[in-house]
N, C-alpha and C. Protein backbone atom coordinates (compact mmCIF):
# COMPACT_ATOMS: atom_id res chain seq x y z
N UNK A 1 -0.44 25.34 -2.21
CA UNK A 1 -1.36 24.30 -1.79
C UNK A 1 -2.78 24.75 -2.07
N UNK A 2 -3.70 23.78 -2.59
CA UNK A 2 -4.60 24.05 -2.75
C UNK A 2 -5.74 23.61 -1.81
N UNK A 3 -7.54 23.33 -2.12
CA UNK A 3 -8.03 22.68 -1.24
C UNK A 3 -9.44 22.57 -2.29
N UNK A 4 -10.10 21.30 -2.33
CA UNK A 4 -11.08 21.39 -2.30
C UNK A 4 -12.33 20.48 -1.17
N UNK A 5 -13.80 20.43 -1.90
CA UNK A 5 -14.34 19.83 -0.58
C UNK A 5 -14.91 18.76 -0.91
N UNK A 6 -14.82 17.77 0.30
CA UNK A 6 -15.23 16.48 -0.07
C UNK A 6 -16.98 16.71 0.09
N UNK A 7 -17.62 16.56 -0.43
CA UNK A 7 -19.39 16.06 -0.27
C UNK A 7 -19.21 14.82 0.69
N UNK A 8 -18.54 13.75 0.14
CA UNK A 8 -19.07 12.68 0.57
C UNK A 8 -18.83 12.85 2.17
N UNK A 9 -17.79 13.05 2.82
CA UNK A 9 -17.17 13.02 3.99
C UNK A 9 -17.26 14.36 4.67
N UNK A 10 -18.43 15.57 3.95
CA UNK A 10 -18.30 17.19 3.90
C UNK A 10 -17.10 17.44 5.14
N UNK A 11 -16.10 17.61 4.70
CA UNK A 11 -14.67 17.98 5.41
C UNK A 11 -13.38 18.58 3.75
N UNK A 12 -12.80 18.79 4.81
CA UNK A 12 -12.08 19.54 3.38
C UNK A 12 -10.77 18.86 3.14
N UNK A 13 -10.66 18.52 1.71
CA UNK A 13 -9.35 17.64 1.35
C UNK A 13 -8.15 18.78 0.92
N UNK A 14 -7.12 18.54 1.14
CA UNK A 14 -6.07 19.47 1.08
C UNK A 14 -4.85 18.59 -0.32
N UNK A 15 -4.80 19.29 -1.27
CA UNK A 15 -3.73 18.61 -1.91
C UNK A 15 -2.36 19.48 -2.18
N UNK A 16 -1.21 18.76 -1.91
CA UNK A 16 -0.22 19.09 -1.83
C UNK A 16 0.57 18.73 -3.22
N UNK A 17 1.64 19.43 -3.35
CA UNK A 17 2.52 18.33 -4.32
C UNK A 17 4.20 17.94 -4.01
N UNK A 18 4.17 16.58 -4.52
CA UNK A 18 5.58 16.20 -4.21
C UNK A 18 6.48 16.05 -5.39
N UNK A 19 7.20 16.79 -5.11
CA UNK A 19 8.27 16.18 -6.88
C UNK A 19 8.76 15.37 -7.07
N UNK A 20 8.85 14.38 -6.04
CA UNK A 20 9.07 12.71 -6.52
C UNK A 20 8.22 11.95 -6.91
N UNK A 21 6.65 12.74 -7.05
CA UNK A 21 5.92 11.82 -7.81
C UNK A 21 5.22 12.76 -9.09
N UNK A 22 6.56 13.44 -9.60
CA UNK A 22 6.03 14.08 -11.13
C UNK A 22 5.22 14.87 -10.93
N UNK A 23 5.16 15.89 -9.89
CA UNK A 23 4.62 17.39 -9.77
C UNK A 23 2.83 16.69 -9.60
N UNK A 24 2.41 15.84 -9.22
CA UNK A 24 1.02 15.56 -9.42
C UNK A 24 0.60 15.51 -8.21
N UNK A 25 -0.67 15.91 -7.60
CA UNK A 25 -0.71 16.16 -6.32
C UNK A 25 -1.43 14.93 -5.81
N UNK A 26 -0.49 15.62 -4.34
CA UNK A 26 -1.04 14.02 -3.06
C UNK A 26 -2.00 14.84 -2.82
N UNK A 27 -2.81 13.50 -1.68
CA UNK A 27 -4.18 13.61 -1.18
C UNK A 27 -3.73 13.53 -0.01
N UNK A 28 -4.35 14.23 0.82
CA UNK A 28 -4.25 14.16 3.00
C UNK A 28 -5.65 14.41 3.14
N UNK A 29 -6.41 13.39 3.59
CA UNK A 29 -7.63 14.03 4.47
C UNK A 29 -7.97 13.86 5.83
N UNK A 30 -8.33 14.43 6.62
CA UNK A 30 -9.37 14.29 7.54
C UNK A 30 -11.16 13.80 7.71
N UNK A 31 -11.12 12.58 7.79
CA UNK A 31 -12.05 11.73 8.22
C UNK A 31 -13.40 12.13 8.79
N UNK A 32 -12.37 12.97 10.54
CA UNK A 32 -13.42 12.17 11.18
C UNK A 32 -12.76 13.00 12.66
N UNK A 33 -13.11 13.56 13.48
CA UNK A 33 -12.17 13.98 14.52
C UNK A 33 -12.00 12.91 15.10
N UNK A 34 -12.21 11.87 15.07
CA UNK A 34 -11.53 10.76 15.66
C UNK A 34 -10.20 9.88 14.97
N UNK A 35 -10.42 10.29 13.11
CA UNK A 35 -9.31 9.72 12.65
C UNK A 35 -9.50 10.40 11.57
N UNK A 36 -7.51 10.32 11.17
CA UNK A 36 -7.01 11.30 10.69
C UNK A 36 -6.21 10.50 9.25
N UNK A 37 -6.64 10.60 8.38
CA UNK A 37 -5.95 9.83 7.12
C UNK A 37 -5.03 10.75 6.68
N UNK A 38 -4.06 10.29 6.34
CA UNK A 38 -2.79 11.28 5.66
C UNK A 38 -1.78 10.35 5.27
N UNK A 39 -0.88 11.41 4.04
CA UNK A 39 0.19 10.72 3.76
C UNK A 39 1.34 10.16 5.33
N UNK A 40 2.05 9.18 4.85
CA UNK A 40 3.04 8.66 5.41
C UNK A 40 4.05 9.74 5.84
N UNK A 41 5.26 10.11 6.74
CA UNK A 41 6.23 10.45 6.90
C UNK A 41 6.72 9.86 7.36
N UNK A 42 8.37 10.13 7.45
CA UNK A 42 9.53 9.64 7.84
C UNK A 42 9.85 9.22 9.68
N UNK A 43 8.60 10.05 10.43
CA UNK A 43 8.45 9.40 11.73
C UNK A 43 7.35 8.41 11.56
N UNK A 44 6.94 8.36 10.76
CA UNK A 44 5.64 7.11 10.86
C UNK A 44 6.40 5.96 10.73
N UNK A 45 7.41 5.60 10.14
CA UNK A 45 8.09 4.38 9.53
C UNK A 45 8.07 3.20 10.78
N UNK A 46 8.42 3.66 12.05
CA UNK A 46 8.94 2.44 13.08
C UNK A 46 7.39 1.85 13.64
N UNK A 47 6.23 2.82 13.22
CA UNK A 47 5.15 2.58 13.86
C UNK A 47 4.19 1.52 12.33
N UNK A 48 5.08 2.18 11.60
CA UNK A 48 4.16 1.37 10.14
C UNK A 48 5.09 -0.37 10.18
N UNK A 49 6.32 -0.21 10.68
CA UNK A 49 6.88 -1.33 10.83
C UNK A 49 6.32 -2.48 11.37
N UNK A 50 5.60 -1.16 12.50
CA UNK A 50 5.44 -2.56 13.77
C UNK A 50 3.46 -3.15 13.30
N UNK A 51 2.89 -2.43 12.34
CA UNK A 51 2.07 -2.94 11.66
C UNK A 51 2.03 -4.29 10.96
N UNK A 52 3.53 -4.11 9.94
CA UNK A 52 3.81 -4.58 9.10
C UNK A 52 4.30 -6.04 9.91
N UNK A 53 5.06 -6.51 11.10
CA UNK A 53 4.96 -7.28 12.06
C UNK A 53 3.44 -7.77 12.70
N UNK A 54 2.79 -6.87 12.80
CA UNK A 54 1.63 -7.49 13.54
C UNK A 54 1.06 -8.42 12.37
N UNK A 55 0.77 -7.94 10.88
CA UNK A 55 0.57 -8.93 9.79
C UNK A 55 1.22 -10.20 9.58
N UNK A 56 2.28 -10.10 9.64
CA UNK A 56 3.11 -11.31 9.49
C UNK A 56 2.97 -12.56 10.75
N UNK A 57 2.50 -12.26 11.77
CA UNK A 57 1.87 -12.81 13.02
C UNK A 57 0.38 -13.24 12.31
N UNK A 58 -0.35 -12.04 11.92
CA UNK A 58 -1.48 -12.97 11.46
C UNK A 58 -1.91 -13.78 10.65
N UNK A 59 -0.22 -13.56 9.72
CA UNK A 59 -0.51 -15.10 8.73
C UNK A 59 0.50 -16.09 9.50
N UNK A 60 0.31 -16.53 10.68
CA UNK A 60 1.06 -17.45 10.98
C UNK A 60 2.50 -17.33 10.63
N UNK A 61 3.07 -16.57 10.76
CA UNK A 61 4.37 -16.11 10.70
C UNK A 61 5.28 -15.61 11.65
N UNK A 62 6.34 -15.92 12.35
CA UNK A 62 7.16 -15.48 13.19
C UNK A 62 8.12 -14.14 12.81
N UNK A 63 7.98 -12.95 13.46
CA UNK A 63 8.49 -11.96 13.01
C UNK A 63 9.43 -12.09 12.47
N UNK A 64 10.47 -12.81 13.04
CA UNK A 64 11.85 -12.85 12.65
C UNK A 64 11.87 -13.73 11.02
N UNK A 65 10.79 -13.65 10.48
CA UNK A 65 10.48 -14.03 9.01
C UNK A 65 10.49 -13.00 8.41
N UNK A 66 10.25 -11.62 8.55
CA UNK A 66 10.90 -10.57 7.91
C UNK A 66 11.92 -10.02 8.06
N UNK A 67 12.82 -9.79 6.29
CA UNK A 67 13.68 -10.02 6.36
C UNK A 67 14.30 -8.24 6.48
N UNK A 68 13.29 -7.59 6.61
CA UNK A 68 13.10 -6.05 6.36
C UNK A 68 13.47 -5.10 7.47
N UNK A 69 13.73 -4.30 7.56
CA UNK A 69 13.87 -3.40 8.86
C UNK A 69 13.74 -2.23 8.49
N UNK A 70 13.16 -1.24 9.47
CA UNK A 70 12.63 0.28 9.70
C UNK A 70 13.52 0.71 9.26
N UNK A 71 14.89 0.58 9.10
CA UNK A 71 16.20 1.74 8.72
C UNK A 71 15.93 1.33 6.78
N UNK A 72 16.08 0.16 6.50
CA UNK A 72 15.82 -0.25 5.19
C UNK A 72 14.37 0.40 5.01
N UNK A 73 12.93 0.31 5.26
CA UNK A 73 11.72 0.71 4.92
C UNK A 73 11.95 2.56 4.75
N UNK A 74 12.74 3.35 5.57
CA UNK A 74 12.78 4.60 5.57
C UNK A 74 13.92 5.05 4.39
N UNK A 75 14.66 4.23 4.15
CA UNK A 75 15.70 4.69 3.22
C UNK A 75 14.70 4.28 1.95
N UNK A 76 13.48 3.17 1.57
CA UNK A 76 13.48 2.94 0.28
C UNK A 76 12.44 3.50 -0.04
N UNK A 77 11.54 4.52 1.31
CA UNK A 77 10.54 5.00 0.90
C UNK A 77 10.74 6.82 0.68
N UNK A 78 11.71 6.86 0.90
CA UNK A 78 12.79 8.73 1.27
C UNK A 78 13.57 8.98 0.76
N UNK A 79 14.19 7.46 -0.14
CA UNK A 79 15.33 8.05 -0.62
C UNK A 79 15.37 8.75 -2.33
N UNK A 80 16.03 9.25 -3.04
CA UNK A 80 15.96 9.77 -4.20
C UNK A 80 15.04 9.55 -5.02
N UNK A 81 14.89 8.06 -5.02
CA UNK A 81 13.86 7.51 -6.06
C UNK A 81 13.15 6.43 -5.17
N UNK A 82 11.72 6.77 -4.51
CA UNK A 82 11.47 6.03 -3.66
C UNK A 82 10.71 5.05 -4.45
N UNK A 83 11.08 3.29 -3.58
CA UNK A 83 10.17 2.19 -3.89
C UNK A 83 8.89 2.66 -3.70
N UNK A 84 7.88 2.63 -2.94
CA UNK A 84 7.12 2.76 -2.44
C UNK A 84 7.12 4.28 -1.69
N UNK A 85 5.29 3.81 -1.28
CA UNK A 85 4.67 5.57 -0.83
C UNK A 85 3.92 4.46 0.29
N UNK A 86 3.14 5.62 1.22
CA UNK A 86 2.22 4.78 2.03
C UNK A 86 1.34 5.66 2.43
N UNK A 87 0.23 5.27 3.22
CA UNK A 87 -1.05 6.40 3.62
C UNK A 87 -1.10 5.76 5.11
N UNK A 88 -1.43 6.96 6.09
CA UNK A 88 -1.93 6.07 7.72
C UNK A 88 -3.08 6.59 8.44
N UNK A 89 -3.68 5.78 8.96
CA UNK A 89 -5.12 6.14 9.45
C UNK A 89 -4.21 6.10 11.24
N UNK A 90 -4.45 7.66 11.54
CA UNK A 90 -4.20 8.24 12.76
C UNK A 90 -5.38 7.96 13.81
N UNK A 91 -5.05 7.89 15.38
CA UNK A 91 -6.07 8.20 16.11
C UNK A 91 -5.48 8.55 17.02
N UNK A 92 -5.55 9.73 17.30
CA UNK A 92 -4.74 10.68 18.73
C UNK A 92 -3.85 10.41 18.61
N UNK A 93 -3.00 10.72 17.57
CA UNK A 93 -1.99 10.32 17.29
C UNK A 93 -0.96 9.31 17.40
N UNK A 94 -1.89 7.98 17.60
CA UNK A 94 -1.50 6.83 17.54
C UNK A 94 -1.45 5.73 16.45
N UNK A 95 -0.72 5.59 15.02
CA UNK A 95 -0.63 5.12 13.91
C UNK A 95 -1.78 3.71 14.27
N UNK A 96 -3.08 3.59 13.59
CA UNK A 96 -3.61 2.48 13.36
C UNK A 96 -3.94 1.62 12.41
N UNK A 97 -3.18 1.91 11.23
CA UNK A 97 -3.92 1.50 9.90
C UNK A 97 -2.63 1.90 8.89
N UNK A 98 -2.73 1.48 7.90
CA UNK A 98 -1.62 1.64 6.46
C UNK A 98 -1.89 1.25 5.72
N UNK A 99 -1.64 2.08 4.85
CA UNK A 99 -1.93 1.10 3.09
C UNK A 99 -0.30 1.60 2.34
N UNK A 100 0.26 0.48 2.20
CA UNK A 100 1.66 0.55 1.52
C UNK A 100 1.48 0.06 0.02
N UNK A 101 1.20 1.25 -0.95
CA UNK A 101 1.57 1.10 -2.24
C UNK A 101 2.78 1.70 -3.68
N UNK A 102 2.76 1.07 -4.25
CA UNK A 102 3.94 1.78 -5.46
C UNK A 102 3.61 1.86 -6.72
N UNK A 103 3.92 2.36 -7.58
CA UNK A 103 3.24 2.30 -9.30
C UNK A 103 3.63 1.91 -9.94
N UNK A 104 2.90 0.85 -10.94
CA UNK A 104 3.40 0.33 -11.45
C UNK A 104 3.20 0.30 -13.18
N UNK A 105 3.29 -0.62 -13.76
CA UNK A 105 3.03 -0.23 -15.44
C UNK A 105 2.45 -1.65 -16.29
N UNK A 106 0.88 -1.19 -16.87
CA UNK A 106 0.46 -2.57 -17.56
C UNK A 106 0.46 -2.01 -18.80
N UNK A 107 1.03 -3.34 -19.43
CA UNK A 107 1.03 -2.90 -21.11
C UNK A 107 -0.05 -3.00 -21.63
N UNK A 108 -1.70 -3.49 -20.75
CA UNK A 108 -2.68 -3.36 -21.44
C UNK A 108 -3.41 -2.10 -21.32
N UNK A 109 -3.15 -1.71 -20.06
CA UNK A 109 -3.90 -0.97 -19.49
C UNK A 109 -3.05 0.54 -19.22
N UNK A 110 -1.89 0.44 -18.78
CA UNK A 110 -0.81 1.69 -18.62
C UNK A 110 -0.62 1.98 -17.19
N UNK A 111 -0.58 2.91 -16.87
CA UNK A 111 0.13 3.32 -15.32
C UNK A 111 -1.20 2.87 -14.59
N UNK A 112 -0.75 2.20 -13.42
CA UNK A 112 -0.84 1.31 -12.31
C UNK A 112 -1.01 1.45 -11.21
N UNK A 113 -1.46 1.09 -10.22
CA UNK A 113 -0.89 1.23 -8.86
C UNK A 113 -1.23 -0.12 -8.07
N UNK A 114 -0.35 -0.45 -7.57
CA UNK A 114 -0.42 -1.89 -6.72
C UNK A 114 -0.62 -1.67 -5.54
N UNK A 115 -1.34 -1.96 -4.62
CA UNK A 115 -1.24 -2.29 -3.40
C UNK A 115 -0.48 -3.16 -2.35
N UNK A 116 0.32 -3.16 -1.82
CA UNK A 116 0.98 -4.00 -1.27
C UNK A 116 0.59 -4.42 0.00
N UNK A 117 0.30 -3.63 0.95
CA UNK A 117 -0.24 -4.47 1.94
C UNK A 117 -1.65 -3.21 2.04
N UNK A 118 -2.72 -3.38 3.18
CA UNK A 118 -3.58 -2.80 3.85
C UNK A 118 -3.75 -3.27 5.11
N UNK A 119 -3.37 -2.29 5.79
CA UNK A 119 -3.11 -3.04 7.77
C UNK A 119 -3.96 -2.17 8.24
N UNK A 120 -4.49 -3.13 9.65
CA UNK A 120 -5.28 -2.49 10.49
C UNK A 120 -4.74 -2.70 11.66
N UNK A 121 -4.30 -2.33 12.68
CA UNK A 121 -4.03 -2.99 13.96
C UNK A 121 -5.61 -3.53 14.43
N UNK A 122 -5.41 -5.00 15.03
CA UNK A 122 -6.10 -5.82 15.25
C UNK A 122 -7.97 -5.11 15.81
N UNK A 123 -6.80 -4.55 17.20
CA UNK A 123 -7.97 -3.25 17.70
C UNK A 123 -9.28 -2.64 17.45
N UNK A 124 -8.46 -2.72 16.27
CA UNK A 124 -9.16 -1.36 15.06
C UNK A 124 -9.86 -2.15 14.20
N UNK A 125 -10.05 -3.31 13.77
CA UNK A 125 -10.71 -3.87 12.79
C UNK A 125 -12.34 -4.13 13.04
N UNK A 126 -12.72 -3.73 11.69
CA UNK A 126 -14.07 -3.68 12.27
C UNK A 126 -14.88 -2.68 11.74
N UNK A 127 -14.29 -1.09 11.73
CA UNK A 127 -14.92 -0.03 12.29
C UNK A 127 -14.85 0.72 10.90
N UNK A 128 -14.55 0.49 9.81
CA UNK A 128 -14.85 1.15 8.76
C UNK A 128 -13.27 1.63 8.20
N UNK A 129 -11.97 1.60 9.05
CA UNK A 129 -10.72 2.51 8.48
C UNK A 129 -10.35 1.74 7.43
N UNK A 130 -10.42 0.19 7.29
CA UNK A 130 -9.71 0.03 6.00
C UNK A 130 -10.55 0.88 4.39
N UNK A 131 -11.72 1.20 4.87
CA UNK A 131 -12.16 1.58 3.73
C UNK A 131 -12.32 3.27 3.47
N UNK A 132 -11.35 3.80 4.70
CA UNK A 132 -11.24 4.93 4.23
C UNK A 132 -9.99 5.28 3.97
N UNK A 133 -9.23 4.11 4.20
CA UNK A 133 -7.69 4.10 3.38
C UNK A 133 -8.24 3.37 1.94
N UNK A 134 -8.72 2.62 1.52
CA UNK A 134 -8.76 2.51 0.49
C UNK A 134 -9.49 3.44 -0.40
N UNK A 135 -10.70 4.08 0.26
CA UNK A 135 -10.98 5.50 -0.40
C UNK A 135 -10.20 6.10 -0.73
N UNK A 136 -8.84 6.85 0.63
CA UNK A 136 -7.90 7.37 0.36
C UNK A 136 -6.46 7.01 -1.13
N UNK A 137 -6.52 6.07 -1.02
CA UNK A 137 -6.22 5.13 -1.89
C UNK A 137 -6.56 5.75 -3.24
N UNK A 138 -7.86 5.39 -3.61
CA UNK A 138 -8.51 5.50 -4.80
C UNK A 138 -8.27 6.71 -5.32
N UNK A 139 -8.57 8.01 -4.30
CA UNK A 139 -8.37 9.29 -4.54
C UNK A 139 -6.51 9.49 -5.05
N UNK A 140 -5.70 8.72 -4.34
CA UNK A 140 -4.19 9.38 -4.82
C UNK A 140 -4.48 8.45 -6.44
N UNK A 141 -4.79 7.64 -6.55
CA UNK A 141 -5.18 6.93 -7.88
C UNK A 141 -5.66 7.23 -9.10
N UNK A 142 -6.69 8.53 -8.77
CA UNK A 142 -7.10 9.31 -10.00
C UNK A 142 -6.34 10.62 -9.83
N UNK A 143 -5.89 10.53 -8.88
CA UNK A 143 -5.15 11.54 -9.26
C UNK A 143 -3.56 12.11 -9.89
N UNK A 144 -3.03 10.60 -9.83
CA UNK A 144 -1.83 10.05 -11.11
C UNK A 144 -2.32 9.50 -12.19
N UNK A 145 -4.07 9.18 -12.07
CA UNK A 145 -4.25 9.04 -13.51
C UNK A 145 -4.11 7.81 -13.54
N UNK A 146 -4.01 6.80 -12.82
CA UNK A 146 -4.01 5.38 -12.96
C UNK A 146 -4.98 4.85 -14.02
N UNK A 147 -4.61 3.40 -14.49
CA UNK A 147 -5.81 3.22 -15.17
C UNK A 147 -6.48 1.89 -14.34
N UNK A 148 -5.30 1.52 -13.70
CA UNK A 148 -5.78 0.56 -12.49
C UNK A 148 -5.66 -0.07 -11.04
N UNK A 149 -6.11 -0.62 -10.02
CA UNK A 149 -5.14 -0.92 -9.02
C UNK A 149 -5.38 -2.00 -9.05
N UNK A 150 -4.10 -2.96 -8.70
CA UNK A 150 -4.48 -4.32 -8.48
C UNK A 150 -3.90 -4.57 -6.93
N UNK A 151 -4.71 -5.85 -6.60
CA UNK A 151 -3.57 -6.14 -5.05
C UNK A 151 -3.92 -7.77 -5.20
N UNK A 152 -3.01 -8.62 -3.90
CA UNK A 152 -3.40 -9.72 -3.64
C UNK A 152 -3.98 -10.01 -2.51
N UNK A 153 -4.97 -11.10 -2.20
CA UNK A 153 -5.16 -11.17 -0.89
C UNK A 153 -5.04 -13.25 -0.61
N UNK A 154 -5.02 -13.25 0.45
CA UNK A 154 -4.89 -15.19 0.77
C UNK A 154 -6.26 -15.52 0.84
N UNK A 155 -6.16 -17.09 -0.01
CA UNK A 155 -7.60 -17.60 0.36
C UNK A 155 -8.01 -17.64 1.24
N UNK A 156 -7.10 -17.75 2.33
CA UNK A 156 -7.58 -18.27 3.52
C UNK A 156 -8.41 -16.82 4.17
N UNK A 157 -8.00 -15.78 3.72
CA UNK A 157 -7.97 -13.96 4.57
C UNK A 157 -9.81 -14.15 4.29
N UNK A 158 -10.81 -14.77 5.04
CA UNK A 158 -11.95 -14.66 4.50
C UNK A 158 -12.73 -13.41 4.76
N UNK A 159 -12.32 -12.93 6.08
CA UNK A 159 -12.22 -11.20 6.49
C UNK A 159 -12.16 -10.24 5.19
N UNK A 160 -10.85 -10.45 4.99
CA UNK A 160 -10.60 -9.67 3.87
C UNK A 160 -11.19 -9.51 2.51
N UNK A 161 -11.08 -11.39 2.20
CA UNK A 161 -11.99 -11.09 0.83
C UNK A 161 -13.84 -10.96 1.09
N UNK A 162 -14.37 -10.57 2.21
CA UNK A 162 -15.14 -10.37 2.28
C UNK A 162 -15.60 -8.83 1.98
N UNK A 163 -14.26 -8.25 2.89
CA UNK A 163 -14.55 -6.61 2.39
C UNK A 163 -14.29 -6.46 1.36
N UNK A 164 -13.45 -7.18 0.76
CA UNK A 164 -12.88 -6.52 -1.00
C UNK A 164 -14.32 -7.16 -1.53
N UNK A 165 -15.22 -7.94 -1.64
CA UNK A 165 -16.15 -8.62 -2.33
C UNK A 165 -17.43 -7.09 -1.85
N UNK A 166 -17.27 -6.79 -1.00
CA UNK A 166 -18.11 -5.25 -0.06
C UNK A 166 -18.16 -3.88 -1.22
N UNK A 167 -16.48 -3.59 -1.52
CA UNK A 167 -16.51 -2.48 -2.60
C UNK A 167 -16.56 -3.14 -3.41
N UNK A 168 -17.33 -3.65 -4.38
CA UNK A 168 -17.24 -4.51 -5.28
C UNK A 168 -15.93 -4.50 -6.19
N UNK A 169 -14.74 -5.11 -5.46
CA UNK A 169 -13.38 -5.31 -6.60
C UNK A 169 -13.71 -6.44 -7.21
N UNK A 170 -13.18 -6.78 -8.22
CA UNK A 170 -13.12 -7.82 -8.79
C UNK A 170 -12.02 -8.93 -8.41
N UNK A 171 -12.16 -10.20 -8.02
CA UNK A 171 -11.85 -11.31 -7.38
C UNK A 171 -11.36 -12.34 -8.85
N UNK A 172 -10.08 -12.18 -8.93
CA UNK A 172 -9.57 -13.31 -10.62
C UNK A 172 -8.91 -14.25 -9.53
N UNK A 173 -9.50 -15.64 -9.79
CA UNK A 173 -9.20 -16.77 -9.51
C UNK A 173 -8.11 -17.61 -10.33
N UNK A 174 -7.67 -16.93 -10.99
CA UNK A 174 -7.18 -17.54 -12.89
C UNK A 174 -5.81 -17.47 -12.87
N UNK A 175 -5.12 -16.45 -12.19
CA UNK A 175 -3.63 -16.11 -11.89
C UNK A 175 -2.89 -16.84 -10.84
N UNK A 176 -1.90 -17.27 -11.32
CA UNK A 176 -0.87 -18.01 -10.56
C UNK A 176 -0.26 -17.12 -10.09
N UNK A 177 0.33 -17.02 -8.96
CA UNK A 177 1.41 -16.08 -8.46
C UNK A 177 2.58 -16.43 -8.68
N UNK A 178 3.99 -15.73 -9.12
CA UNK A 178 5.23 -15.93 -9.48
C UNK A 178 5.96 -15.54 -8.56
N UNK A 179 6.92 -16.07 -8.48
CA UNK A 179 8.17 -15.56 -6.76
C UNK A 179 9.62 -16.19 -7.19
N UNK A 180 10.56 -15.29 -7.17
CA UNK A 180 11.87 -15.94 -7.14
C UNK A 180 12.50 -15.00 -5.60
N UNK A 181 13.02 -16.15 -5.25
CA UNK A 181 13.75 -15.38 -4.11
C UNK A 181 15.29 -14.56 -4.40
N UNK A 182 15.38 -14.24 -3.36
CA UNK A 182 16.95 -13.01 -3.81
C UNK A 182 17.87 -13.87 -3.30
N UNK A 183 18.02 -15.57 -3.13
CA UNK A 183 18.88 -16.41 -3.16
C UNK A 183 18.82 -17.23 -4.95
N UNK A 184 17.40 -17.57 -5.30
CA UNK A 184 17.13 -17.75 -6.53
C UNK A 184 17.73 -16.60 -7.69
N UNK A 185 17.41 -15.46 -7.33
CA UNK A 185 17.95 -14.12 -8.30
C UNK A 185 19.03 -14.54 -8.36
N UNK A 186 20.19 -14.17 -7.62
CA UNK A 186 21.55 -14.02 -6.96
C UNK A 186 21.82 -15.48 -8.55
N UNK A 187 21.10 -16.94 -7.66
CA UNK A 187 21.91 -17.94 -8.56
C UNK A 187 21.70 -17.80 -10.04
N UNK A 188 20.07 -17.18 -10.52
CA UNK A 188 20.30 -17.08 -11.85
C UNK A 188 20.45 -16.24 -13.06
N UNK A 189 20.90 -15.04 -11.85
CA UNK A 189 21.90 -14.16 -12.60
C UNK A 189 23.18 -14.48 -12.78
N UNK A 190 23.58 -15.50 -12.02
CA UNK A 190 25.18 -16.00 -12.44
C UNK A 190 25.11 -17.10 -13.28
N UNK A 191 24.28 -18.01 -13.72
CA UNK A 191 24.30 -18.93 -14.25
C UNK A 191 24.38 -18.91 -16.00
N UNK A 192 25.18 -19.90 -16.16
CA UNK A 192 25.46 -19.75 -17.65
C UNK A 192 24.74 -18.76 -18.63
N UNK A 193 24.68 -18.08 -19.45
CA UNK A 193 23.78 -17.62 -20.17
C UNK A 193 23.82 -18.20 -21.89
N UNK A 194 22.96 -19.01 -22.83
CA UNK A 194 22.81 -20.12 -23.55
C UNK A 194 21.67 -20.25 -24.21
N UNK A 195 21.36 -20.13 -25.22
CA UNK A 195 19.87 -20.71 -25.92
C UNK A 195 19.63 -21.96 -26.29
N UNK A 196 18.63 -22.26 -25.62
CA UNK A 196 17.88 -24.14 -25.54
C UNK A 196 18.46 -24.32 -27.33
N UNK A 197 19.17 -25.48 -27.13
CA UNK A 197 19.60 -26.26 -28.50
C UNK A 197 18.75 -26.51 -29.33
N UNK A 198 18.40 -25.71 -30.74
CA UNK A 198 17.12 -25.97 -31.41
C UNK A 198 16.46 -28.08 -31.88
């Protein structure tokens, strides 16, 4: 393990490496003695869950709309070849914050990283942690060498796209979003297979 030092945050970043993500090293830092950014583990999962619930409440959503569970989130983030990675903003050791992302691949651009969600417990919003998970963020980002991150956010999230408009990301209005469900999959992987009659 190595270490070097942050200027910006003068505290010291520690990088580790994991061999499920191609010998390239993670990022863990310390903030702040009040909060503690670091990778995800396998006890964080039921507490990143119940994040991942408190979101789905704030888009007008009834929990029981996810279709996901803590035993499924720990097997797909632990197991051999994990979906996803995640980062959590600690406070006395009480999980307040997450950023759940995975990598991905643009044929314009090359290796990727998506963001999938960025949670704050409600509490907590406000005070600067989403942007030191997304710092945190940025840092595991150059350090696989990404060439980009993308994420989505709702029109309606005006919170949100206010902070993303804050680090200046760029905001594309131009993209449709695509969705098949895993009842849609299911039917049109079974369905005839045929080329449109010239």
């Amino acid at each position: 393990m190595g270490k070097i030092f942050n200027k910006q945050n003068k505290d010291t970043v520690w990088l580790q490496h994991d061999p499920r993500l191609c010998q390239r090293p993670i990022i863990i830092m310390k903030y702040s003695e009040k909060i503690n950014i670091r990778k995800g583990k396998e006890e964080d999962i039921a507490s990143v869950f119940r994040l991942v619930e408190e979101l789905a409440v704030h888009h007008n959503h009834d929990t029981d709309y996810i279709d996901n569970t803590p035993v499924q989130m720990k097997r797909d983030a632990f197991g051999a070849a994990p979906y996803f990675h995640f980062i959590v903003a600690e406070e006395e050791g009480n999980i307040v914050g997450a950023t759940i992302y995975y990598f991905t691949y643009s044929t314009w651009k090359g290796k990727s990283l998506y963001l999938e969600d960025l949670i704050i417990t409600r509490s907590h919003r406000g005070k600067g942690i989403g942007k030191l998970l997304m710092q945190a963020l940025a840092e595991e980002a150059v350090a696989h060498d990404v060439r980009k991150m993308k994420w989505q956010v709702a029109e309606d999230n005006v919170s949100a796209i206010g902070f993303y408009d804050k680090i200046a990301a760029d905001l594309d209005p131009e993209w449709i979003n695509c969705e098949l469900s895993h009842t849609q999959l299911k039917a049109m992987s079974t369905a005839e297979k045929e080329l449109v009659p010239a």
